[in-house]
PDB file of N, CA and C in Angstrom:
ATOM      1  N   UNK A   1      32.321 -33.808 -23.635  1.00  0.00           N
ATOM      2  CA  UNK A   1      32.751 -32.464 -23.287  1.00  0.00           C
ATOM      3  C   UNK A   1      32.309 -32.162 -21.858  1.00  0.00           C
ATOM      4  N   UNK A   2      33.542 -31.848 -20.815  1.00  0.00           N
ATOM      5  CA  UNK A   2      32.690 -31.358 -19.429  1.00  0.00           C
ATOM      6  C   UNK A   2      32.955 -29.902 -19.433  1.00  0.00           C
ATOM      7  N   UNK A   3      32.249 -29.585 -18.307  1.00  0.00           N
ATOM      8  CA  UNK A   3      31.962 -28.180 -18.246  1.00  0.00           C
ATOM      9  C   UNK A   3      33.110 -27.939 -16.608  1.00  0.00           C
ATOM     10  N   UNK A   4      33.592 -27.277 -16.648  1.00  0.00           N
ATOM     11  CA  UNK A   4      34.442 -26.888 -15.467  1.00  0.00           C
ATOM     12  C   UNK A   4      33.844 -26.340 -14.142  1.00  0.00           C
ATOM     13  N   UNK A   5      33.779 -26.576 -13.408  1.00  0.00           N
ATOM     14  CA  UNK A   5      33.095 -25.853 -12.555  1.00  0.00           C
ATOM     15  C   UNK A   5      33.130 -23.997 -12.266  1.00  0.00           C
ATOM     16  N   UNK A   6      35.006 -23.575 -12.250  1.00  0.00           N
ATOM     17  CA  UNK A   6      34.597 -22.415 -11.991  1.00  0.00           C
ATOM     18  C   UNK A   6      34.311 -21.918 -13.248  1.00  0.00           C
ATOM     19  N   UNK A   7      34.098 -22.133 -14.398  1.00  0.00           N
ATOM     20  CA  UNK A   7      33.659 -21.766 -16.071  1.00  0.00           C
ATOM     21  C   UNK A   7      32.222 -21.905 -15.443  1.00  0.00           C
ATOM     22  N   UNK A   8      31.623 -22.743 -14.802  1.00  0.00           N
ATOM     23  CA  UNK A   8      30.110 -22.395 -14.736  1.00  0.00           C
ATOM     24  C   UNK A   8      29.790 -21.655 -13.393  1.00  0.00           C
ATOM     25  N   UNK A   9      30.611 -21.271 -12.774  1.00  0.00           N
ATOM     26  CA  UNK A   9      30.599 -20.420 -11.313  1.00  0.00           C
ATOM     27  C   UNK A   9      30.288 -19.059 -12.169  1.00  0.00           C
ATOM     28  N   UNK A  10      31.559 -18.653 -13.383  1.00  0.00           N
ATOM     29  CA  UNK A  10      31.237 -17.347 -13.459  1.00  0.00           C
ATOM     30  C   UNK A  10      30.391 -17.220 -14.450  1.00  0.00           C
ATOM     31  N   UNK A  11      29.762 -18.257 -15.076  1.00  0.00           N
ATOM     32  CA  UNK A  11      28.660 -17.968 -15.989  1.00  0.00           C
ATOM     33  C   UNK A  11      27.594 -17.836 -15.128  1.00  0.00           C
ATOM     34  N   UNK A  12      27.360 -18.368 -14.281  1.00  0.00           N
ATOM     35  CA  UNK A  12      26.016 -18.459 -13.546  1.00  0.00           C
ATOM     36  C   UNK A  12      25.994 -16.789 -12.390  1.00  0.00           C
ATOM     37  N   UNK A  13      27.313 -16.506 -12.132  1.00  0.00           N
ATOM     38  CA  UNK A  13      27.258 -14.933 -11.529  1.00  0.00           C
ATOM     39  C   UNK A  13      27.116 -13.775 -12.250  1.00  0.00           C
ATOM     40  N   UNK A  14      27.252 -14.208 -13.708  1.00  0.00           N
ATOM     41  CA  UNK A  14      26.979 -13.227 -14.954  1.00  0.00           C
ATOM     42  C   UNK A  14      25.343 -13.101 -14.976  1.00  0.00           C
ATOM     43  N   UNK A  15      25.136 -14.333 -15.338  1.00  0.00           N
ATOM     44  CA  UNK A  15      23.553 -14.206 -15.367  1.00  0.00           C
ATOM     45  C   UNK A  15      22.853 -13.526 -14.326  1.00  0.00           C
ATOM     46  N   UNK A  16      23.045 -13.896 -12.919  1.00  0.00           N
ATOM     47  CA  UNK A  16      22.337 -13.302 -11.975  1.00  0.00           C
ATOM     48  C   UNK A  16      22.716 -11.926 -11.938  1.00  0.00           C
ATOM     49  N   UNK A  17      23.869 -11.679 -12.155  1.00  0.00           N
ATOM     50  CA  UNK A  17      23.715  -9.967 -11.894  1.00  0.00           C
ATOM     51  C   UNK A  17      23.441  -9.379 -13.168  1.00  0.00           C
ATOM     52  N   UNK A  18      23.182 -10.233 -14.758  1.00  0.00           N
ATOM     53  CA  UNK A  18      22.393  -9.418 -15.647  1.00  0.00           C
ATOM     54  C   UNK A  18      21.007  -9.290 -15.418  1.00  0.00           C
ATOM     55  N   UNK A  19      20.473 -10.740 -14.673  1.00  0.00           N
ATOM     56  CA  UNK A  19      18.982 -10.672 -14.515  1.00  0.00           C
ATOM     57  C   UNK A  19      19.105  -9.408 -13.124  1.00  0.00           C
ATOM     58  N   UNK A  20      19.667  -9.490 -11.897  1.00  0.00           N
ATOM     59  CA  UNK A  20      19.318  -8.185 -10.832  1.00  0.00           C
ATOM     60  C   UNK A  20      19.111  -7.180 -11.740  1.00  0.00           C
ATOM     61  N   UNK A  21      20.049  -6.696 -12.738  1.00  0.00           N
ATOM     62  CA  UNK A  21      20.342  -5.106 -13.535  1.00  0.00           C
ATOM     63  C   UNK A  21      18.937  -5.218 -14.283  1.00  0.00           C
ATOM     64  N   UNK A  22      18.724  -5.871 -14.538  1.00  0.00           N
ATOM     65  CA  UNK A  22      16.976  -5.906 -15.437  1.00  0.00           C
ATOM     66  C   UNK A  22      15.544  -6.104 -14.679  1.00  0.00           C
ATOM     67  N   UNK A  23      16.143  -6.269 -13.177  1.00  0.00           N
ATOM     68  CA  UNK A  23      14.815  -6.399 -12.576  1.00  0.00           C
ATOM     69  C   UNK A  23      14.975  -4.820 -11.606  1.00  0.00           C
ATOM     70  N   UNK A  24      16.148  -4.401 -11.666  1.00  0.00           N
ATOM     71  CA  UNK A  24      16.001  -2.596 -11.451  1.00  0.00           C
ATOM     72  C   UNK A  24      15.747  -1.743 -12.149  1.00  0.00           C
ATOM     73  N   UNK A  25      15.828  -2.096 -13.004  1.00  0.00           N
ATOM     74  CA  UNK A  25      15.748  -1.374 -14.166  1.00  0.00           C
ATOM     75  C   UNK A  25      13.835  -0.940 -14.445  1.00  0.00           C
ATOM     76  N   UNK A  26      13.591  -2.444 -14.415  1.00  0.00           N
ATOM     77  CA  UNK A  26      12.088  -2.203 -14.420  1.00  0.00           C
ATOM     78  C   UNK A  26      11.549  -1.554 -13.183  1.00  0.00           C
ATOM     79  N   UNK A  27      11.823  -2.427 -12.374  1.00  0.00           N
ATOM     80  CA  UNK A  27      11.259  -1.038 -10.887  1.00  0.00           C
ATOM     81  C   UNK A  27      11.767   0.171 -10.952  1.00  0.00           C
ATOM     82  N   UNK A  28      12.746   0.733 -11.553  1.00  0.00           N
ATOM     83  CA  UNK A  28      12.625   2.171 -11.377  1.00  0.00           C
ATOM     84  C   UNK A  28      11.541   2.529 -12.752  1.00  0.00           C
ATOM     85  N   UNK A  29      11.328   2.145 -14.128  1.00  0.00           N
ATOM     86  CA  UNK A  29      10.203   2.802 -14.670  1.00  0.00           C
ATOM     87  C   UNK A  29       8.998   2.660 -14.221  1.00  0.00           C
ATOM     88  N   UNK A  30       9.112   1.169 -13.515  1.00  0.00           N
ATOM     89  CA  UNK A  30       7.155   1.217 -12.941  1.00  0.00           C
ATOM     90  C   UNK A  30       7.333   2.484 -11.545  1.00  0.00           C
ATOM     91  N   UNK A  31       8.093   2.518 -11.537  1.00  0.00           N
ATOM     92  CA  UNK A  31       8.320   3.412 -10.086  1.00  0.00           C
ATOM     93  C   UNK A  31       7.601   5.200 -11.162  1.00  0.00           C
ATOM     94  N   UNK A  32       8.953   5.627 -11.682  1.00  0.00           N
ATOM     95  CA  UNK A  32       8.727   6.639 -12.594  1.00  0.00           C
ATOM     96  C   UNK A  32       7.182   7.157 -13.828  1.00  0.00           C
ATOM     97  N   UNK A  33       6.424   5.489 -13.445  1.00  0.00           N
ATOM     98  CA  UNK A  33       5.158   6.062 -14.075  1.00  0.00           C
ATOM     99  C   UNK A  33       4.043   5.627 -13.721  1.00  0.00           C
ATOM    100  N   UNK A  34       4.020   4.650 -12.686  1.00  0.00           N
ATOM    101  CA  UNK A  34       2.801   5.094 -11.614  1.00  0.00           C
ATOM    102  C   UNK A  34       2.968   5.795 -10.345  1.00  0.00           C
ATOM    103  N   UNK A  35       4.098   6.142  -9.972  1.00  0.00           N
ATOM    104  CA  UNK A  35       4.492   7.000  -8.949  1.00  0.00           C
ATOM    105  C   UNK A  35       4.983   8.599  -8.527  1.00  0.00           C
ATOM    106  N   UNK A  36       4.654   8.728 -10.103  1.00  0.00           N
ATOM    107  CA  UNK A  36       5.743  10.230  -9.864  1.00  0.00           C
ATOM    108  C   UNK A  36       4.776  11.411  -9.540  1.00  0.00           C
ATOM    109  N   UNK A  37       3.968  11.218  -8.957  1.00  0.00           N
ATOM    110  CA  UNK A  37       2.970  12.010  -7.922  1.00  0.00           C
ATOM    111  C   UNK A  37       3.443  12.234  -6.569  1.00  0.00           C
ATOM    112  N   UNK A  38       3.549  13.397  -5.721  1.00  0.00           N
ATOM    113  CA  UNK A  38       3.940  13.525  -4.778  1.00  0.00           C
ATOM    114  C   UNK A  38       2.952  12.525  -3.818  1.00  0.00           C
ATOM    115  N   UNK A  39       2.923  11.536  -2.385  1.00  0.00           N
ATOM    116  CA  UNK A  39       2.213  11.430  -2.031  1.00  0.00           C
ATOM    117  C   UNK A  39       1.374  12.033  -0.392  1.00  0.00           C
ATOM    118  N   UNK A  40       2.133  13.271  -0.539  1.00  0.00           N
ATOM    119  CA  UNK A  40       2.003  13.954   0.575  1.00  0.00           C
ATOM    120  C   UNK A  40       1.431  15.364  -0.257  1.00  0.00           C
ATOM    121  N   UNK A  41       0.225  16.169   0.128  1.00  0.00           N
ATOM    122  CA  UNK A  41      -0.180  17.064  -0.210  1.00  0.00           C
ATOM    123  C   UNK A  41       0.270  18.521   0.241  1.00  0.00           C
ATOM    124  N   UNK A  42       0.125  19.204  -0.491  1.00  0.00           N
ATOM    125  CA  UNK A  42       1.571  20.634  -0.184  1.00  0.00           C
ATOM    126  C   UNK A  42       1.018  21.513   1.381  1.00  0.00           C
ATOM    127  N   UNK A  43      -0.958  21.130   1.161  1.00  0.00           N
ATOM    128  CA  UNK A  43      -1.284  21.598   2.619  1.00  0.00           C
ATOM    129  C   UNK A  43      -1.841  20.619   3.244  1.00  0.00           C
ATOM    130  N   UNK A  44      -1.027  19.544   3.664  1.00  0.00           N
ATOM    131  CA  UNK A  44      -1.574  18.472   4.441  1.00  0.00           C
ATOM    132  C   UNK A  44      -2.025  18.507   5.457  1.00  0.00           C
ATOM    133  N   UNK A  45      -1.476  19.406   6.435  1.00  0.00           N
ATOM    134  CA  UNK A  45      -1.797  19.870   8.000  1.00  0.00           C
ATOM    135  C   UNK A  45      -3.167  20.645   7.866  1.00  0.00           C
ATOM    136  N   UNK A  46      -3.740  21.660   7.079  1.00  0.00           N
ATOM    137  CA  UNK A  46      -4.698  22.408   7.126  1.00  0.00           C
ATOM    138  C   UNK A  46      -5.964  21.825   6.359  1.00  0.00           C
ATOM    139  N   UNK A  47      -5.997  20.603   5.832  1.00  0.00           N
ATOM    140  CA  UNK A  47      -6.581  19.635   4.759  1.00  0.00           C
ATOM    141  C   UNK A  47      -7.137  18.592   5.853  1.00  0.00           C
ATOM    142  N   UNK A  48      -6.047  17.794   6.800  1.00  0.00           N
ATOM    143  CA  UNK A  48      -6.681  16.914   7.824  1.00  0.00           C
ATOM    144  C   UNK A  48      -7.682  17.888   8.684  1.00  0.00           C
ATOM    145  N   UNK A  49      -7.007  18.640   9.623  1.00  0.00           N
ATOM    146  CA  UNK A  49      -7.713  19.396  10.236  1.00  0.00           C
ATOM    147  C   UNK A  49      -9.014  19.949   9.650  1.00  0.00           C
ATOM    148  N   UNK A  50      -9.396  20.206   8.273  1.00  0.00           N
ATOM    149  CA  UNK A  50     -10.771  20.584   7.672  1.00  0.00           C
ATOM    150  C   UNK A  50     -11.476  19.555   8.202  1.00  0.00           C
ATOM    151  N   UNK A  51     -10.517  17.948   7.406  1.00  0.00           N
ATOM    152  CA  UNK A  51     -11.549  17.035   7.603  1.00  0.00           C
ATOM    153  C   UNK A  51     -12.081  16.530   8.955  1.00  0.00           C
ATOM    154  N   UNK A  52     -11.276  16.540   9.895  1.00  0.00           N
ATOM    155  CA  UNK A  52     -11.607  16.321  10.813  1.00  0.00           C
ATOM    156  C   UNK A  52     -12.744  17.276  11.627  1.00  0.00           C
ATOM    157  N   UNK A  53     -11.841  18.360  11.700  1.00  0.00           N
ATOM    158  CA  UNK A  53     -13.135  19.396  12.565  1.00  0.00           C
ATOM    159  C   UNK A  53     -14.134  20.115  11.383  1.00  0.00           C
ATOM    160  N   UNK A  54     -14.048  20.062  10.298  1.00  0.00           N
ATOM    161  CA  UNK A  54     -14.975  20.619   9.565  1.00  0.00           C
ATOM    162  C   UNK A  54     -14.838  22.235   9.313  1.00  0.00           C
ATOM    163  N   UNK A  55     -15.550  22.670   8.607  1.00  0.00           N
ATOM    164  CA  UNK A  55     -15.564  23.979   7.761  1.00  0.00           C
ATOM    165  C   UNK A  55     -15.952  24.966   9.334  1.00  0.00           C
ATOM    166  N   UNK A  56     -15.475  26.395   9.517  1.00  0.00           N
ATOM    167  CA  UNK A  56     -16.316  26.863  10.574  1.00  0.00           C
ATOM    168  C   UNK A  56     -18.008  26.739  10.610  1.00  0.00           C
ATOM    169  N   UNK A  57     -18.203  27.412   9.364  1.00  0.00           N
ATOM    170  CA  UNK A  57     -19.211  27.856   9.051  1.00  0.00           C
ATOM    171  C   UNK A  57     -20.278  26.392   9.326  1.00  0.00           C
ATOM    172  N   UNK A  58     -20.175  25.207   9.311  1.00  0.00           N
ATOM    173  CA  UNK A  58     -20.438  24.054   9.378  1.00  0.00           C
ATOM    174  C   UNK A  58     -20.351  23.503  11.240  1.00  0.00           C
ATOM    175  N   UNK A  59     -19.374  24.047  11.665  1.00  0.00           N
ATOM    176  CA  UNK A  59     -19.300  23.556  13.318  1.00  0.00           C
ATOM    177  C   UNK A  59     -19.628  24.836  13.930  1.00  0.00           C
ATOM    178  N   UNK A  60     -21.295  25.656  14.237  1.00  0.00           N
ATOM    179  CA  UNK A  60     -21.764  26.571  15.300  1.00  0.00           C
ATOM    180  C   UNK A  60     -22.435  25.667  15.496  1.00  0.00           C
ATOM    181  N   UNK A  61     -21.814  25.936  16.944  1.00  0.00           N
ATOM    182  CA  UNK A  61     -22.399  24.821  18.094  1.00  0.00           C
ATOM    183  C   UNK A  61     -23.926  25.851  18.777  1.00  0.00           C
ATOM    184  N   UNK A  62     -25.095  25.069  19.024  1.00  0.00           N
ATOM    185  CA  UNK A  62     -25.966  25.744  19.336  1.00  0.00           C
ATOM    186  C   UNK A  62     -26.498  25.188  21.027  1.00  0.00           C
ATOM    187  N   UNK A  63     -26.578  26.280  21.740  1.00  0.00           N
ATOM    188  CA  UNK A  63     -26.843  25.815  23.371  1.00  0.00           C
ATOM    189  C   UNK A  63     -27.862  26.538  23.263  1.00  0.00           C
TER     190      UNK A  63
END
């Protein structure tokens, strides 16, 4: 029994695009459940700036 070539052309393009559809599939749930945290904080600008220059009450400079 031989196998035809384009009979194994489109078996072998079946497979790969069932295996792609199953390897998206999983990255979007690992995506959806270790990721679904924003990773930008809602006061990011006023949060660096704490850390950086510090609390007032913490930076009187004494001369």
């Amino acid at each position: 029994m031989m196998i035809k070539p384009s009979s194994l052309n489109k078996n072998l393009i079946k497979e790969i695009a069932l295996i792609l559809i199953i390897k998206v599939i999983i990255l979007i749930v690992i995506k959806n459940i270790w990721f679904d945290a924003p990773t930008i904080p809602k006061n990011f600008d006023h949060q660096v700036a704490e850390r950086i220059m510090g609390s007032e009450l913490k930076m009187k400079e004494t001369r």
